[in-house]
C-alpha atoms as a PDB file:
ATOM      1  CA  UNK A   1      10.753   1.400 -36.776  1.00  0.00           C
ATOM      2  CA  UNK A   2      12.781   3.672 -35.232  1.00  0.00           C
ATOM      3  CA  UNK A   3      12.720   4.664 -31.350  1.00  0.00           C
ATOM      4  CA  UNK A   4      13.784   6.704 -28.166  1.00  0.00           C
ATOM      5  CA  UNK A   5      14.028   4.616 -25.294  1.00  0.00           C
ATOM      6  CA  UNK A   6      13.496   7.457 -22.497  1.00  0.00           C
ATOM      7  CA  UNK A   7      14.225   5.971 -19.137  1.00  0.00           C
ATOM      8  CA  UNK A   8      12.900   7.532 -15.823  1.00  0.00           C
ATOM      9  CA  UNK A   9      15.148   7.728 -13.243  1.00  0.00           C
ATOM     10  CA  UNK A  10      14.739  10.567 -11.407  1.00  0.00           C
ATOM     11  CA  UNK A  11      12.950   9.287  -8.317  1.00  0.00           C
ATOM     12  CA  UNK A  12      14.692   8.739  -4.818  1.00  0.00           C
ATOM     13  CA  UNK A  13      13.978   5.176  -4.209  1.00  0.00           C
ATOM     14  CA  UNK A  14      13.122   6.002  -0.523  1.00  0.00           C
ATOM     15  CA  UNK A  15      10.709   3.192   0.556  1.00  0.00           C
ATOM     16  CA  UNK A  16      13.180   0.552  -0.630  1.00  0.00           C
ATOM     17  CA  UNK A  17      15.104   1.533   2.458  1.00  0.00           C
ATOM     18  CA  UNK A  18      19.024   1.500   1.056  1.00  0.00           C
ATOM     19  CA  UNK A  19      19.992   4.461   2.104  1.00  0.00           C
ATOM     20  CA  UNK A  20      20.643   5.179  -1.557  1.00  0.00           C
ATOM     21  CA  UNK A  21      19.220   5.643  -5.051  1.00  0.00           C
ATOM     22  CA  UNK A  22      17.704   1.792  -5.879  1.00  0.00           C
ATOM     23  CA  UNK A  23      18.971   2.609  -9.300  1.00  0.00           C
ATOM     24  CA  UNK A  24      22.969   1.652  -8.171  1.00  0.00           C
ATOM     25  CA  UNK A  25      21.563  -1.604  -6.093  1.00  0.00           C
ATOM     26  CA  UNK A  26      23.768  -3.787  -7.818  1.00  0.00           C
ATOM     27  CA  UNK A  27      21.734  -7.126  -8.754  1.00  0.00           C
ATOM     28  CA  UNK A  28      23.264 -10.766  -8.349  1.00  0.00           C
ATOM     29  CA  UNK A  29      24.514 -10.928 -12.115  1.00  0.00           C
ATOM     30  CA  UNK A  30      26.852  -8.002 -11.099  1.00  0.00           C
ATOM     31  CA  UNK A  31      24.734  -5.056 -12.550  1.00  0.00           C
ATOM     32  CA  UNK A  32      23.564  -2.158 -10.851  1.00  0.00           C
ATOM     33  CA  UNK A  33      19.267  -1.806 -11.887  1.00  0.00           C
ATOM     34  CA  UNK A  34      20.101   1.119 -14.231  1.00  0.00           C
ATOM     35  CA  UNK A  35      22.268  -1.280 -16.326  1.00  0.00           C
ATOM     36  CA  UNK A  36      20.075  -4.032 -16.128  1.00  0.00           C
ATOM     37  CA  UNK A  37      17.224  -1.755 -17.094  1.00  0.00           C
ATOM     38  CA  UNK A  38      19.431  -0.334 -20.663  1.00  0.00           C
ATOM     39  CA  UNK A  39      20.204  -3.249 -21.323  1.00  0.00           C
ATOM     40  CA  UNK A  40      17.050  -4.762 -23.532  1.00  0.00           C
ATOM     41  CA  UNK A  41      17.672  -1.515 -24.924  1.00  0.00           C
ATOM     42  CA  UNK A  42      21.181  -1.626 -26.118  1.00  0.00           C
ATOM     43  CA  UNK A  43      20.935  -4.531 -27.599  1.00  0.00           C
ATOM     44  CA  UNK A  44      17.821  -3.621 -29.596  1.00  0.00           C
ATOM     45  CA  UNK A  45      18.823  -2.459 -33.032  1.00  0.00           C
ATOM     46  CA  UNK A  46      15.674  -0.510 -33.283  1.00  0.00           C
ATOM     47  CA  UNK A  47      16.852   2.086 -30.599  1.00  0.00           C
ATOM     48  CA  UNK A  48      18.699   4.468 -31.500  1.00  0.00           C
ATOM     49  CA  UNK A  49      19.211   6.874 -28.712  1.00  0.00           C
ATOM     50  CA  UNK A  50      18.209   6.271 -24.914  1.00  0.00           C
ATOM     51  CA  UNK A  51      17.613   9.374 -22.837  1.00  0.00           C
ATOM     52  CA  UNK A  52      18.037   8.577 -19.461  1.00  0.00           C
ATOM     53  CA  UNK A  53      16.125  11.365 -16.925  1.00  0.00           C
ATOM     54  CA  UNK A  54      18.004  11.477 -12.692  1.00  0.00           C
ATOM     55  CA  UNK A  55      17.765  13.276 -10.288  1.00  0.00           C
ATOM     56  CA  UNK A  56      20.149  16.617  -9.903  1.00  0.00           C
ATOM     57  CA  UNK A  57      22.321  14.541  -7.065  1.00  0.00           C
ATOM     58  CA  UNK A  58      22.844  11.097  -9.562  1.00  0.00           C
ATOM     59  CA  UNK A  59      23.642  13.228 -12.525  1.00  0.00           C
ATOM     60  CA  UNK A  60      27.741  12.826 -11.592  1.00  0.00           C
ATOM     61  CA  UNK A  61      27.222   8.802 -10.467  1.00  0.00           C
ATOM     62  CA  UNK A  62      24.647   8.055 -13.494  1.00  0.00           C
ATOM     63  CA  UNK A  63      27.286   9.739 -16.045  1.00  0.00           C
ATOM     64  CA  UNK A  64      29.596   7.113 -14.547  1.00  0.00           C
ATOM     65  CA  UNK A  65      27.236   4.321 -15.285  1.00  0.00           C
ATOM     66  CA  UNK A  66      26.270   5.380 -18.469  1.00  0.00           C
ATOM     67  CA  UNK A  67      28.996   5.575 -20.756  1.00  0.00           C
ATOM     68  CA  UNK A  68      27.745   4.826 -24.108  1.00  0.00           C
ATOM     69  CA  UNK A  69      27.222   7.246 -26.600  1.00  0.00           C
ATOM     70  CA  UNK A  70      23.905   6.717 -27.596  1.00  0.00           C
ATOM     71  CA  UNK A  71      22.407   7.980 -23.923  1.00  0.00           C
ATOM     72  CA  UNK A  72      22.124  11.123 -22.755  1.00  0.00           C
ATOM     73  CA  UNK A  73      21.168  11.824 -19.484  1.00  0.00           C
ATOM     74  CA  UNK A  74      18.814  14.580 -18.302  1.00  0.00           C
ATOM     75  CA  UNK A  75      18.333  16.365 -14.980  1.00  0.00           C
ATOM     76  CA  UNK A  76      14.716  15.653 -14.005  1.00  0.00           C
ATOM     77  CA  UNK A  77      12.224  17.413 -12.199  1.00  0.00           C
ATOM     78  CA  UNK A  78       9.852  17.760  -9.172  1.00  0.00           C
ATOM     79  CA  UNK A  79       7.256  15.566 -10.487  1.00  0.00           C
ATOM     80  CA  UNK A  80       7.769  12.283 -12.335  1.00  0.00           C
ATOM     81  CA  UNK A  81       5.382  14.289 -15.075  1.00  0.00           C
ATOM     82  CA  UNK A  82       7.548  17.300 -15.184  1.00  0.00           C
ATOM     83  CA  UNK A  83      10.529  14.764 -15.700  1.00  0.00           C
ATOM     84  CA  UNK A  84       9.294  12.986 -18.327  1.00  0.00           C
ATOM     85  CA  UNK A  85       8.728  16.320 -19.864  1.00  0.00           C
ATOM     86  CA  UNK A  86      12.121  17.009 -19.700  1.00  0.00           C
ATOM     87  CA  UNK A  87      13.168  13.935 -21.116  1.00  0.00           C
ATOM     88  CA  UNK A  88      10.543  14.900 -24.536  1.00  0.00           C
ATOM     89  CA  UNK A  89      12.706  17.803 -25.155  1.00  0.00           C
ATOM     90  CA  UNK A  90      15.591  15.523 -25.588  1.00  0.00           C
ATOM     91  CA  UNK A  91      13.944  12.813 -28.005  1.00  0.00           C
ATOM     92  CA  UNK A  92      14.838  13.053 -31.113  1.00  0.00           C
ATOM     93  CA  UNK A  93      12.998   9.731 -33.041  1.00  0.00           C
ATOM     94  CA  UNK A  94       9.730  10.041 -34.252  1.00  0.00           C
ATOM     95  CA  UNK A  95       8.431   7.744 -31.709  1.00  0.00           C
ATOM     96  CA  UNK A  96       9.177   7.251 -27.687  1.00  0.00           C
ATOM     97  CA  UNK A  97       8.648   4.074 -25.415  1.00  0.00           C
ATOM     98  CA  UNK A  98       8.709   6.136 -21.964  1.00  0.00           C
ATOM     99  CA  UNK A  99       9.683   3.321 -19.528  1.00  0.00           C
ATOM    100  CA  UNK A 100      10.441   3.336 -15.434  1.00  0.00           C
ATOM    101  CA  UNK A 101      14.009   2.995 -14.523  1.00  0.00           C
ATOM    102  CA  UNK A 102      12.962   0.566 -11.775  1.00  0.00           C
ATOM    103  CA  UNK A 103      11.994  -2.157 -13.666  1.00  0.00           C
ATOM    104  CA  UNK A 104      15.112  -3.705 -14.802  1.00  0.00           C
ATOM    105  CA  UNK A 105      13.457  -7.136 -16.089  1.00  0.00           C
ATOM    106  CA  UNK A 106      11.649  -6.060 -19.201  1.00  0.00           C
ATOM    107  CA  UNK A 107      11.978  -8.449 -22.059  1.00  0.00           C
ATOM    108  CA  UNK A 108      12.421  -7.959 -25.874  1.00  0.00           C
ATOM    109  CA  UNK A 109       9.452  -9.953 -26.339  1.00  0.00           C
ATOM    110  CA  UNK A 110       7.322  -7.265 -24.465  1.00  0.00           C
ATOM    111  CA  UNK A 111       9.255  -4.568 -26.507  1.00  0.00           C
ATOM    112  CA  UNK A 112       8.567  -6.051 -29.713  1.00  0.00           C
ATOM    113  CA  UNK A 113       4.892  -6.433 -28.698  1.00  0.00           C
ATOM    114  CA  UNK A 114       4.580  -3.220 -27.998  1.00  0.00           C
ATOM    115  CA  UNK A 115       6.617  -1.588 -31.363  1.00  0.00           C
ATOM    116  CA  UNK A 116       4.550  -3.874 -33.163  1.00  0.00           C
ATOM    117  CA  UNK A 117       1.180  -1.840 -32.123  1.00  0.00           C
ATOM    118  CA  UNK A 118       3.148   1.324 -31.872  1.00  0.00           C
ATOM    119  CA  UNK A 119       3.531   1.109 -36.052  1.00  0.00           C
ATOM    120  CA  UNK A 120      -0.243   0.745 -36.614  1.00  0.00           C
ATOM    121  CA  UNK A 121      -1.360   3.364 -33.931  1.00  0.00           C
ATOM    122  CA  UNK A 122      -0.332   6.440 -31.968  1.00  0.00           C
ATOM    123  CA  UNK A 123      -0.413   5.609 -28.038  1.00  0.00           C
ATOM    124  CA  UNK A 124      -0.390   2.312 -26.466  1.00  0.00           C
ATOM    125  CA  UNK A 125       1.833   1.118 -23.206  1.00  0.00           C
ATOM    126  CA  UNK A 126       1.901  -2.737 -21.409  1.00  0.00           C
ATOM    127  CA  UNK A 127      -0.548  -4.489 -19.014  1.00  0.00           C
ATOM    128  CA  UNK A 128      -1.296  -7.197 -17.402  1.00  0.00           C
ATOM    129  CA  UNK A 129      -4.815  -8.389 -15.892  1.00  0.00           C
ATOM    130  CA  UNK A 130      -5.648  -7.696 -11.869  1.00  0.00           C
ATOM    131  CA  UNK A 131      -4.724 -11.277 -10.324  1.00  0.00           C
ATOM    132  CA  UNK A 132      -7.177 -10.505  -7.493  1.00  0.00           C
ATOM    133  CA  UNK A 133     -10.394  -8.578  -6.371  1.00  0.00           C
ATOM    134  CA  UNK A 134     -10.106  -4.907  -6.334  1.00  0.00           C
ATOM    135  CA  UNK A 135     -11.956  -3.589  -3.910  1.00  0.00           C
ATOM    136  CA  UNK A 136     -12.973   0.802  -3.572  1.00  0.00           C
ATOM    137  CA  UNK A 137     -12.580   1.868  -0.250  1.00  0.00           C
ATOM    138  CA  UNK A 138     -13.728   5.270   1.238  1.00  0.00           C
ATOM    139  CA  UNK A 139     -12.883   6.363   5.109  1.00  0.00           C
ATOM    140  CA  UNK A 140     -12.009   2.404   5.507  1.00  0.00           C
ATOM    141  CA  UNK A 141     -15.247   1.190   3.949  1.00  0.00           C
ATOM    142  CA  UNK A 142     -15.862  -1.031   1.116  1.00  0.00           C
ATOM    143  CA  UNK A 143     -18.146   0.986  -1.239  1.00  0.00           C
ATOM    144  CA  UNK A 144     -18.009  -1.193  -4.504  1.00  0.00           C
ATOM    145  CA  UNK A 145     -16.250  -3.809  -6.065  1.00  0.00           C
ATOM    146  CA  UNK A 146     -15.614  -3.705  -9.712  1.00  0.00           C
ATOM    147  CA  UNK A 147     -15.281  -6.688 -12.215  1.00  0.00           C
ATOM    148  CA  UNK A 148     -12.161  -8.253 -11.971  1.00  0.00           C
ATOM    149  CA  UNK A 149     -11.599  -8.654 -15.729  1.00  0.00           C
ATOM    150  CA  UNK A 150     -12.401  -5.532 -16.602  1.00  0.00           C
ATOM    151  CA  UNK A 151      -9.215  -4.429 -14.673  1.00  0.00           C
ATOM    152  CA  UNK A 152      -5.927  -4.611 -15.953  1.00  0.00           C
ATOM    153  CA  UNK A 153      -2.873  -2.852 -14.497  1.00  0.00           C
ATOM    154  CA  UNK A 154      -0.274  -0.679 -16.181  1.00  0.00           C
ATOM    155  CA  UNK A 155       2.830  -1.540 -16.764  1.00  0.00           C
ATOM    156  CA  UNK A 156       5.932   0.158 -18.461  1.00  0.00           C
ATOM    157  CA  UNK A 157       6.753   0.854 -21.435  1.00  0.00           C
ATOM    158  CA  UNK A 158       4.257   3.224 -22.806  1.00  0.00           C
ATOM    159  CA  UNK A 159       4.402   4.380 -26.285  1.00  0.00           C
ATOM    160  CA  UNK A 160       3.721   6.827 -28.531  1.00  0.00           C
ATOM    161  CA  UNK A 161       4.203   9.210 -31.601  1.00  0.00           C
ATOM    162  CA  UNK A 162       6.727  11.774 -30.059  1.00  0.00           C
ATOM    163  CA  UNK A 163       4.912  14.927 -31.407  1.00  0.00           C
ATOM    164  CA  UNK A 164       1.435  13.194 -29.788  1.00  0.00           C
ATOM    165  CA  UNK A 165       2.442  12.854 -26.507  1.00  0.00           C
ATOM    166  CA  UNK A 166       4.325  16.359 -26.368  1.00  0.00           C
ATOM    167  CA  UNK A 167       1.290  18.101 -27.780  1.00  0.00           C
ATOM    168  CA  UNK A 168      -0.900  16.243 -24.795  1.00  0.00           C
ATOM    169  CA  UNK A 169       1.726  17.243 -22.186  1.00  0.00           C
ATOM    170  CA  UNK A 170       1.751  20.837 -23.367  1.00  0.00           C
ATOM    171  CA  UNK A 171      -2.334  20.711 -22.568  1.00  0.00           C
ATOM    172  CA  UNK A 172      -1.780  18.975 -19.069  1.00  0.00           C
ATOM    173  CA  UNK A 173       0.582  21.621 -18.464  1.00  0.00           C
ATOM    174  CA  UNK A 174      -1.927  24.486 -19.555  1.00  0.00           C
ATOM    175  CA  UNK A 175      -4.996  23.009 -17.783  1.00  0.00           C
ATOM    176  CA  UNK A 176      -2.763  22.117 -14.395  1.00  0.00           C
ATOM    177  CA  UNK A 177      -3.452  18.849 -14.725  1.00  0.00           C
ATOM    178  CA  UNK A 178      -1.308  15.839 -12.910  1.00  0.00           C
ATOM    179  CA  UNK A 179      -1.513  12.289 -14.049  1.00  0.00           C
ATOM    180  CA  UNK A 180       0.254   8.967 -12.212  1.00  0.00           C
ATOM    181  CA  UNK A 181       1.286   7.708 -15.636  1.00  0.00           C
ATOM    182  CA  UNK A 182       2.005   8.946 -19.438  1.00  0.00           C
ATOM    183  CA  UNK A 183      -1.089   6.816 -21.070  1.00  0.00           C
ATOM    184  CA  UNK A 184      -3.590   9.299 -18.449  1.00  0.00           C
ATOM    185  CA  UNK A 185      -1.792  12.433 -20.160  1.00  0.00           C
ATOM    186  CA  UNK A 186      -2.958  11.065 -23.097  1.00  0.00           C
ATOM    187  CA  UNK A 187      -6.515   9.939 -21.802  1.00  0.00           C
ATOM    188  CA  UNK A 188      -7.222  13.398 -20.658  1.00  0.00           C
ATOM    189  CA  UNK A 189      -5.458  15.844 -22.609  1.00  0.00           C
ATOM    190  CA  UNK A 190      -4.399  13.871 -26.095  1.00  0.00           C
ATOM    191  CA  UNK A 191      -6.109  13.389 -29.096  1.00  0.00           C
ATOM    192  CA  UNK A 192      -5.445   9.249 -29.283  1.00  0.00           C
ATOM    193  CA  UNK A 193      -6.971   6.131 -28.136  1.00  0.00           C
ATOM    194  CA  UNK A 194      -4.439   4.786 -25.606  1.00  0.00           C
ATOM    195  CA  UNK A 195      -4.002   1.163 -26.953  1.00  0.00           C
ATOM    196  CA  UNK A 196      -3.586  -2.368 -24.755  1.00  0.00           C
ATOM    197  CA  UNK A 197      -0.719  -4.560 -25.451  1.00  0.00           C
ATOM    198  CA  UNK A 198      -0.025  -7.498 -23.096  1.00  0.00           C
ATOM    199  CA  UNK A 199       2.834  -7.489 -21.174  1.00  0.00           C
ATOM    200  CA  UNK A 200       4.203  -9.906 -18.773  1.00  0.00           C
ATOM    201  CA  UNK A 201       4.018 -10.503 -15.024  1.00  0.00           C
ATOM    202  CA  UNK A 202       8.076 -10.814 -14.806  1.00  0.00           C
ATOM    203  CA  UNK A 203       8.125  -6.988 -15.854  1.00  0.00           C
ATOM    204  CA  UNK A 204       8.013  -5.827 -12.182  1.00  0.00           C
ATOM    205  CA  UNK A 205       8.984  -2.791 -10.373  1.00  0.00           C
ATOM    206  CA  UNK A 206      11.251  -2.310  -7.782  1.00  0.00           C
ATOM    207  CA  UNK A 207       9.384  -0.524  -5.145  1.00  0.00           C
ATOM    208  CA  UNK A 208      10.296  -2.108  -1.824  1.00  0.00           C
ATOM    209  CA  UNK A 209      13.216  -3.922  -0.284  1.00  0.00           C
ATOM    210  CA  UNK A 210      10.923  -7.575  -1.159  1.00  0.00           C
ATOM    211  CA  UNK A 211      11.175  -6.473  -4.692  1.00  0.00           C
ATOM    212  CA  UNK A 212      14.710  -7.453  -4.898  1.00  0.00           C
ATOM    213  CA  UNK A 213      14.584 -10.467  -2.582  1.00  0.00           C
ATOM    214  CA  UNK A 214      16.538 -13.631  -4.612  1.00  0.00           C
ATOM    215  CA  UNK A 215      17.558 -11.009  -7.306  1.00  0.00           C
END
């Protein structure tokens, strides 16, 4: 099966602290976290074009890192939603793993987990299950505490039929409706079961300076 890899990069990376996009924090092995990131890509010969969405000020730098032919790059938005939206309009395989920029150590066993369900259904993205207890907490009181292994967290990538996940941003759009992740687009304006596929603790994201600590 063919696929789009679309890579969001667009973010600023502020509460890692660098004093620069996280993207271009160049990793022990020599690679900045954008290369690291395209990498499980590139060397999957089921992906055949990357789209890569940054911000309007990495456009110049990101063109720089991203030589290859196979990626385009595309200026994102305000929102991570309206960037990913962006990125859609550049897809141009039948199917789309939508994956963050910042998490640079996905593996092809995750990918080929998740293309796996991807060819018998139309959404489905990584997770992992909650380590510890969740707690809800209103005005800095506990007000319930859910089953632990009923909660799993999301991870990245999420996948889907190209022409499914367009049609369910065009409804978010239409109904104002923000979501913190592609597979809730789907969940409250799509038309398919968002599907689980395992992925793997070691597929982290780089949010804070820790993140990167022995990397």
């Amino acid at each position: 099966m063919e696929y789009t890899a679309l890579v969001v990069a667009a973010g600023s990376g502020s509460r890692v602290g660098l004093g620069y996009n996280k993207m271009l924090y160049k990793l022990q092995n020599g690679n900045t976290i954008l290369e690291e990131t395209l990498q499980v890509f590139q060397q999957d010969a089921r992906c055949h074009q990357i789209v890569v969405v940054a911000s309007a000020q990495d456009m110049e730098t990101f063109h720089e890192v991203c030589d290859e032919k196979n990626i385009c790059i595309v200026e994102g938005g305000t929102t991570r939603q309206e960037s990913v939206w962006n990125g859609l309009q550049k897809v141009n395989c039948s199917h789309v793993l939508i994956h963050d920029g910042a998490r640079p150590w996905l593996s092809i066993d995750c990918i080929d987990r998740i293309v796996e369900k991807l060819e018998m259904c139309n959404a489905c993205l990584l997770m992992v299950p909650v380590k510890d207890t969740i707690k809800v907490v209103e005005n800095g009181i506990v007000k319930h505490t859910p089953q632990r292994s009923t909660l799993w967290q999301a991870q990245t990538p999420q996948a889907f039929r190209t022409e499914c996940i367009k049609e369910a941003f065009d409804v978010a759009f239409e109904k104002g409706i923000e979501a913190t992740d592609d597979a809730q687009i789907m969940e409250l304006c799509g038309k398919e079961k968002v599907e689980v596929v395992e992925g793997s603790y070691e597929n982290q994201k780089v949010t804070t300076i820790e993140d990167l600590q022995g990397k």
